[in-house]
Each structure stands twice: as C-alpha cells, then as structure tokens.
C-alpha atoms as a PDB file:
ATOM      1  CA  UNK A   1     -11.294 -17.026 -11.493  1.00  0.00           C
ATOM      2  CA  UNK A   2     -10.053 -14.790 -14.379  1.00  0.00           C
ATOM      3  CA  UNK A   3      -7.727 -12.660 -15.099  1.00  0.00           C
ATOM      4  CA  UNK A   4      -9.946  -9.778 -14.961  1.00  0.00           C
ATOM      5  CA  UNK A   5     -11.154 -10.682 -12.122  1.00  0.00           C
ATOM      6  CA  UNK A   6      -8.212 -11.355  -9.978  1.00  0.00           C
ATOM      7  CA  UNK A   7      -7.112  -7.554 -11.183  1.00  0.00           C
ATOM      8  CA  UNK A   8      -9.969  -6.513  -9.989  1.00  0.00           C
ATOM      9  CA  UNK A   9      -9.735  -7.413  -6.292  1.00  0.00           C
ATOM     10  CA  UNK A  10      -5.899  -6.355  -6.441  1.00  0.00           C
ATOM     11  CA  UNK A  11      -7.023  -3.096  -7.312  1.00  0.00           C
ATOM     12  CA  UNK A  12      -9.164  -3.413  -4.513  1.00  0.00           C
ATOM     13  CA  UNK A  13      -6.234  -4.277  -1.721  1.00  0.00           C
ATOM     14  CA  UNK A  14      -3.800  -1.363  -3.116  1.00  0.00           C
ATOM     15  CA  UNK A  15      -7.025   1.094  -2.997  1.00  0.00           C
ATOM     16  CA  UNK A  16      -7.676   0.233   0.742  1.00  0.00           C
ATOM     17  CA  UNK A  17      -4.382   0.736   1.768  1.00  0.00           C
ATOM     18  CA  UNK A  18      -4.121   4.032   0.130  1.00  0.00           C
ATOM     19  CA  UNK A  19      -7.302   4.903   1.878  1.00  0.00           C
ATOM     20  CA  UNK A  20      -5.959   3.445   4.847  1.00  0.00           C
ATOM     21  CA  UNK A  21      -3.082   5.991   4.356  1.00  0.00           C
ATOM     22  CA  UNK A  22      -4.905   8.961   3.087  1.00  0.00           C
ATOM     23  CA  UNK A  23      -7.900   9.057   5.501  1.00  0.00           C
ATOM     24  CA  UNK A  24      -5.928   8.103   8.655  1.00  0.00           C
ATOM     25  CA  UNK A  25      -8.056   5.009   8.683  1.00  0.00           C
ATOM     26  CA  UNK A  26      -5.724   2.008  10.221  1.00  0.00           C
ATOM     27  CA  UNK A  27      -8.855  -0.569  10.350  1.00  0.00           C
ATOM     28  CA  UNK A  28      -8.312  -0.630   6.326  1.00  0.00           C
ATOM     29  CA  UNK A  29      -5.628  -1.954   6.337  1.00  0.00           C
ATOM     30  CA  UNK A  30      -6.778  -5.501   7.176  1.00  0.00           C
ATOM     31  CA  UNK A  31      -8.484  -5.168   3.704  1.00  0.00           C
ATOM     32  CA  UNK A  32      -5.025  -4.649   2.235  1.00  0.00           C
ATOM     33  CA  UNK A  33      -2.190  -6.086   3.880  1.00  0.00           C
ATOM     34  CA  UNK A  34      -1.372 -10.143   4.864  1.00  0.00           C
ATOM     35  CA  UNK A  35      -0.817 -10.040   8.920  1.00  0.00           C
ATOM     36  CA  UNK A  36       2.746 -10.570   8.379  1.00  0.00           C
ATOM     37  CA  UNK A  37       3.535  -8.003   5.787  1.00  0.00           C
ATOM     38  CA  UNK A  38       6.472  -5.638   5.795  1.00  0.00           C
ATOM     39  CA  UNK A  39       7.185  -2.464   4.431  1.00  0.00           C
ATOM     40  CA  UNK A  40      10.415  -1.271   3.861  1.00  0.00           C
ATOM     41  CA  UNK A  41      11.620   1.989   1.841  1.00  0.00           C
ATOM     42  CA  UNK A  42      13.560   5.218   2.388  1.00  0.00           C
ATOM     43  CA  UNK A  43      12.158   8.480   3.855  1.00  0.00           C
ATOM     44  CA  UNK A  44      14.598  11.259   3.217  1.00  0.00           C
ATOM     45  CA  UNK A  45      17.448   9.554   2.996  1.00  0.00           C
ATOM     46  CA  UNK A  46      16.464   6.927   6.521  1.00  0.00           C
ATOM     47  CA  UNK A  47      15.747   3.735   6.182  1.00  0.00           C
ATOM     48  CA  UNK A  48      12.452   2.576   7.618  1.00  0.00           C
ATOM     49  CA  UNK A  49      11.334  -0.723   8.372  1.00  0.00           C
ATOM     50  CA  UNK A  50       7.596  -1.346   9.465  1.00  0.00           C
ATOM     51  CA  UNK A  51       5.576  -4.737  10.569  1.00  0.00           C
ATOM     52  CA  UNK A  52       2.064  -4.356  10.298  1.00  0.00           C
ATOM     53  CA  UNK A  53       1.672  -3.490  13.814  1.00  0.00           C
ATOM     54  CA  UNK A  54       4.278  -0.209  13.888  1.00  0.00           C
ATOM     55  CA  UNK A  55       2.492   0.913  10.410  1.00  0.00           C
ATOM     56  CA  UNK A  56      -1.074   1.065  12.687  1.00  0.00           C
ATOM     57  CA  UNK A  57       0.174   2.554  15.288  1.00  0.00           C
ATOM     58  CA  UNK A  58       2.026   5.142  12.691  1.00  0.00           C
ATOM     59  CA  UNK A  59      -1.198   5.479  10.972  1.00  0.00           C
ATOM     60  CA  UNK A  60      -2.989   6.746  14.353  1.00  0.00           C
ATOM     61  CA  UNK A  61      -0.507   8.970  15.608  1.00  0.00           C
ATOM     62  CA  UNK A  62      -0.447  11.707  12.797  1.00  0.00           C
ATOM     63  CA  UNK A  63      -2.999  13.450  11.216  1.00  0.00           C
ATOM     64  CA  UNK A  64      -4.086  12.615   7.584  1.00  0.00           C
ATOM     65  CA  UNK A  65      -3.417  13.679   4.482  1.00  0.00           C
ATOM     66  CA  UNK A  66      -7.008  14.063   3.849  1.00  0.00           C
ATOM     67  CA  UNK A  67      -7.530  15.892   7.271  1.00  0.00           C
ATOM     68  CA  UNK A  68      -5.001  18.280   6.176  1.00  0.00           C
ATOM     69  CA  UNK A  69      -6.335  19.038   2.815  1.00  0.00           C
ATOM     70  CA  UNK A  70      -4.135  17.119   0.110  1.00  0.00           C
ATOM     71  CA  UNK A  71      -5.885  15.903  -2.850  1.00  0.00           C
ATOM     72  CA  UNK A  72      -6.024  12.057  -3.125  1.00  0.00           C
ATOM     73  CA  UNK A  73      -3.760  10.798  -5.464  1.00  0.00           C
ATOM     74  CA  UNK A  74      -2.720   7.107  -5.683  1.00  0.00           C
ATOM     75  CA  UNK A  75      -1.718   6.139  -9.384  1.00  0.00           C
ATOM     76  CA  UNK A  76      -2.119   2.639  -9.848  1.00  0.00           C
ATOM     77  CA  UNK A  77       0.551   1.308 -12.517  1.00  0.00           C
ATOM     78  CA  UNK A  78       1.535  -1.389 -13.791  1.00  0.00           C
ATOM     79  CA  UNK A  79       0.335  -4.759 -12.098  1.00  0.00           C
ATOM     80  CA  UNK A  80       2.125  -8.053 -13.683  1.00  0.00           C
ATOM     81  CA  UNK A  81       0.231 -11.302 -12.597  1.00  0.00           C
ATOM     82  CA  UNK A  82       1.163 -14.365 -12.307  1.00  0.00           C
ATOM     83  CA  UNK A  83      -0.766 -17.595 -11.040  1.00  0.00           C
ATOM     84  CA  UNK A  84      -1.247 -16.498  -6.853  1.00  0.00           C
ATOM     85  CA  UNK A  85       1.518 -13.829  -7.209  1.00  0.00           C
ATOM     86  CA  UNK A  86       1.538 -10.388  -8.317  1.00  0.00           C
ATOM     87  CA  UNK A  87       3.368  -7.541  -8.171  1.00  0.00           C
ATOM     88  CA  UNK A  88       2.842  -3.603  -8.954  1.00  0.00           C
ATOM     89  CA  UNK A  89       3.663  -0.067  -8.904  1.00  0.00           C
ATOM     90  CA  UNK A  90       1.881   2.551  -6.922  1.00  0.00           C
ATOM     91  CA  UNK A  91       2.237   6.453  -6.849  1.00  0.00           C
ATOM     92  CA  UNK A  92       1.757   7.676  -3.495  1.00  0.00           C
ATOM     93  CA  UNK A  93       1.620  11.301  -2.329  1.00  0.00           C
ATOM     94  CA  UNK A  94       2.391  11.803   1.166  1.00  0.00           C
ATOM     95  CA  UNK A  95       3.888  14.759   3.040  1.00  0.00           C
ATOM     96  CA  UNK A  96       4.968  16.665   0.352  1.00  0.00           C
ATOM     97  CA  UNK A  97       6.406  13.873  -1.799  1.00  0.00           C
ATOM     98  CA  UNK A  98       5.761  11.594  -4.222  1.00  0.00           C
ATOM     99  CA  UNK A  99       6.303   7.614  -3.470  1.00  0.00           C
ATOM    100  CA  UNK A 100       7.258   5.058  -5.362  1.00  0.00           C
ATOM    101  CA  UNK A 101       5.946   1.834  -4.150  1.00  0.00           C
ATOM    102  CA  UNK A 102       6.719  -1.839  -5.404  1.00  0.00           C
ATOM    103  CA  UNK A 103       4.218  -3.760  -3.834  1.00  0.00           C
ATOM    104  CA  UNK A 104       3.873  -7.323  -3.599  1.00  0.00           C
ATOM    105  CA  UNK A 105       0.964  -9.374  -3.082  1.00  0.00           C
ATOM    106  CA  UNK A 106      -0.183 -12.998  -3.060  1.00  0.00           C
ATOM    107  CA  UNK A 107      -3.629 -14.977  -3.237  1.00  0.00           C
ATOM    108  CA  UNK A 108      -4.541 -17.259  -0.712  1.00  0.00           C
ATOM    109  CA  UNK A 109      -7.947 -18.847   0.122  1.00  0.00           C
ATOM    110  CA  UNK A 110      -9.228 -16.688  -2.856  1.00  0.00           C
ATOM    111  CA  UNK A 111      -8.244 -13.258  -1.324  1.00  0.00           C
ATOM    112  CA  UNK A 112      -5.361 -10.865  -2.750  1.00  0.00           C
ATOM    113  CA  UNK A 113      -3.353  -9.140  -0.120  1.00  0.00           C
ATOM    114  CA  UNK A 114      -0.435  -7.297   0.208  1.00  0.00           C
ATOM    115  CA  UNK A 115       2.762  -9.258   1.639  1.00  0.00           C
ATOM    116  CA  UNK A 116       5.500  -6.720   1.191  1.00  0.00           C
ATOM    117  CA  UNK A 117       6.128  -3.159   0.261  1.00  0.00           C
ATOM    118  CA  UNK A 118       9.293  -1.262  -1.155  1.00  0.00           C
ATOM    119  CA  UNK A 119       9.073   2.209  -1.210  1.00  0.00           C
ATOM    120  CA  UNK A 120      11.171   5.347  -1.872  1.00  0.00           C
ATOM    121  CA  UNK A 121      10.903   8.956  -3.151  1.00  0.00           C
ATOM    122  CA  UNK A 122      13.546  10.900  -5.628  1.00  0.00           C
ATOM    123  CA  UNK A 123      15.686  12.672  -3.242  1.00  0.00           C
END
C-alpha cells in the first residue's frame, strides 16, 4: 500500500471520530478507534481518563455540538508515518474551546485506527 494511500484512510479514522464527536454519533467511533484505546487529556484544569466504553456512553449523554449549532471544525495537522505507526495533531472545537489532540494510531490487518489520544486546551 502507499504512502498516499495509508494517509488517506488515516484521514479517514481521525474524520470519523470527529464526526463521532460533533454529531453525537457514538456508532462512529468503531470506524475510528482500536477497542482498547484510551484517551487521556485535561479539561479545565481535571484530568480525564476515558476507555472506549466511558467515551460512548459520554458521547450519548450530552447533546452535540452540531445539535447545538457550532460550526464543524476539526483541523487535521500534521500526520508523521511510519511503517504500521503513525501519529498526528488534531484541532478540535468543543464546548467553547479549542483542543489539542496528539493522536496515535496503528495499522493492523490493513486498517488504521486510533490506539490512544492526548488531549488538552490552553488554559
């Protein structure tokens, strides 16, 4: 597979789990994330720690950004790539702020997903 390619279907992964986020739509998130990935960041000032399972069940228990009228507006930046492994940053508005996300992801049986996510917002 090329390079090309494989940056194609990572784009894919971090666009469903912004969409995941954005429209309130938790099934998505099987298109983005490994079963076993965790997300860990900062949320003004907290630390919060998420398995794949609490993010769901966070996803369907508020409303969503789109249902509450904010534009969309990931920013995918720079993605570095190497062999099954990647890594890149994200831009995430949610709530009023601005994420950064460090997101990493890895290839297996030809599919890019993400495996971990650190995330934070300037205070």
């Amino acid at each position: 597979m090329s390079c090309s390619s494989d940056l194609g279907q990572i784009r894919q992964a971090l666009t469903a789990y912004y969409e995941a986020l954005y429209y309130g739509r938790p099934e998505k998130l099987e298109e983005a994330f490994r079963p076993d990935a965790l997300l860990l960041g900062d949320v003004a000032g907290a630390e919060s720690r998420l398995d794949q399972a609490q993010y769901r069940s966070l996803l369907q228990s508020r409303p969503s950004p789109h249902a509450q009228g904010a534009p969309y507006g990931l920013q995918i930046g720079e993605i570095r790539l190497c062999g099954n492994a990647a890594m890149a940053e994200l831009q995430t508005p949610l709530a009023g702020r601005v994420f950064t996300d460090y997101v990493s992801l890895f290839k297996r049986q030809g599919r890019w997903r993400i495996a971990f996510k650190l995330y934070s917002h300037p205070q």
